[in-house]
Protein backbone atom coordinates (compact mmCIF):
# COMPACT_ATOMS: atom_id res chain seq x y z
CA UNK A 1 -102.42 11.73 1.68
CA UNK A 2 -103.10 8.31 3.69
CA UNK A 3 -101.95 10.07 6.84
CA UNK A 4 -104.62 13.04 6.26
CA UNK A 5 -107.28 9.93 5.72
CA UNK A 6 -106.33 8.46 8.90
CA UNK A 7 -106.35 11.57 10.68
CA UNK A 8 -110.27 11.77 9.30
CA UNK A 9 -111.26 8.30 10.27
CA UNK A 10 -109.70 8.99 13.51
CA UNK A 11 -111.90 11.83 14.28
CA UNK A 12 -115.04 10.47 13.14
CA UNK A 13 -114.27 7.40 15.63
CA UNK A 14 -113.83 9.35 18.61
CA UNK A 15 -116.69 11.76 17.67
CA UNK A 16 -118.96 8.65 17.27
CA UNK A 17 -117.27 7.26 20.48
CA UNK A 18 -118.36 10.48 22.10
CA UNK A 19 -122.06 10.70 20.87
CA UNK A 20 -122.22 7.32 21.81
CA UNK A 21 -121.20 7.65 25.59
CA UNK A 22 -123.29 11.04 25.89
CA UNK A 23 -126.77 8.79 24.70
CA UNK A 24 -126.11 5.79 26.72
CA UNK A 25 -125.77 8.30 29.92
CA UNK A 26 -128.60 10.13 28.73
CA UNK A 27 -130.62 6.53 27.92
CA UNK A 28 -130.01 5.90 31.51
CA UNK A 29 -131.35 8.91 33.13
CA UNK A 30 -134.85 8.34 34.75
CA UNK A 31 -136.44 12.04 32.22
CA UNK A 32 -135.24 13.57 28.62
CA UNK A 33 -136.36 17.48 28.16
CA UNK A 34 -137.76 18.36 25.34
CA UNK A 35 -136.52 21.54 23.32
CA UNK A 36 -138.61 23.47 25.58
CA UNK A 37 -137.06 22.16 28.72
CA UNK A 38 -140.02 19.86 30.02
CA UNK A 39 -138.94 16.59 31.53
CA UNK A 40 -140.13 13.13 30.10
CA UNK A 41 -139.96 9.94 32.06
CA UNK A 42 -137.55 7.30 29.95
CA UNK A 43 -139.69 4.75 31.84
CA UNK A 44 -143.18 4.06 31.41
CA UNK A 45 -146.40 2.70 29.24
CA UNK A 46 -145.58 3.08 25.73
CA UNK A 47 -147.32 2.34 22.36
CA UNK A 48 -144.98 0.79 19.72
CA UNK A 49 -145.04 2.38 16.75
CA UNK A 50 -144.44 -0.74 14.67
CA UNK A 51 -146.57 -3.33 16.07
CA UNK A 52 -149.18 -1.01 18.11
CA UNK A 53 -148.96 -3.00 21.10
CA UNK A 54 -148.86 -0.90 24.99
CA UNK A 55 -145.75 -2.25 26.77
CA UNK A 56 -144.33 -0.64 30.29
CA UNK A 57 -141.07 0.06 30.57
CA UNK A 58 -138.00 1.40 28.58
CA UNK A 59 -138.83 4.03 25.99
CA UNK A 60 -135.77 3.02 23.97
CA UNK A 61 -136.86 -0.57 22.69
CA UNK A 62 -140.49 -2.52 22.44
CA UNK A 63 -140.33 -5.25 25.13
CA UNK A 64 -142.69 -7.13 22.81
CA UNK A 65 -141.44 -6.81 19.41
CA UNK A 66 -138.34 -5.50 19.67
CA UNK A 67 -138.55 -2.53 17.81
CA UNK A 68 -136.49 0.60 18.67
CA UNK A 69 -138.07 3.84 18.95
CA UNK A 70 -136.71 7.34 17.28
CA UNK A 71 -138.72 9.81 19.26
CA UNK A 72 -141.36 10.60 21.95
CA UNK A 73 -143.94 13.52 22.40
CA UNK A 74 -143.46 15.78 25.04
CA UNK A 75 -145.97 15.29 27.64
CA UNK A 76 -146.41 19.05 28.50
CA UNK A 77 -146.27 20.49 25.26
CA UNK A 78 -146.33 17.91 22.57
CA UNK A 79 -143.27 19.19 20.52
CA UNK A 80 -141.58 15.36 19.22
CA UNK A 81 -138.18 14.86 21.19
CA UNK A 82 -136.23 13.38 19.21
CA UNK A 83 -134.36 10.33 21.64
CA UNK A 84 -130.64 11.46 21.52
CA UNK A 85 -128.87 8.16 21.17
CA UNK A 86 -130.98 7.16 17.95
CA UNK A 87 -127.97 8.16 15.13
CA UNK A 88 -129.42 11.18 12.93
């Protein structure tokens, strides 16, 4: 029974490993599409959604409070795009 346990844990490390190298290459690419396939810039002016403030730069994290973000409208069509290294 422990080896069936280990064989679980196991998999849900290198799934995690796997999400987690697929968002930090996709946190690094200069656009995200959304489900429709527009591109977003990753890099810009952004309004936090947790202390209001405009900051340019990263969309990931608030240079001013720190905050991380969970998603972005699309630009083109306004659909929310979810950012894919933010765990579900």
């Amino acid at each position: 029974m422990l080896v069936v346990y280990g064989f679980v844990v196991l998999g849900r490390w290198v799934a995690g490993l796997a999400r987690g190298i697929r968002g930090a290459r996709l946190a690094l690419a200069s656009s995200l599409p959304c489900p429709h396939g527009h591109p977003n810039p990753t890099v810009g002016r952004w309004t936090c959604a947790s202390c209001h403030a405009s900051y340019h730069g990263w969309v990931g994290r608030c240079e001013i409070c720190g905050a991380g973000a969970g998603w972005i409208s699309c630009e083109v069509c306004g659909v929310g795009v979810v950012l894919p290294w933010v765990r579900p």
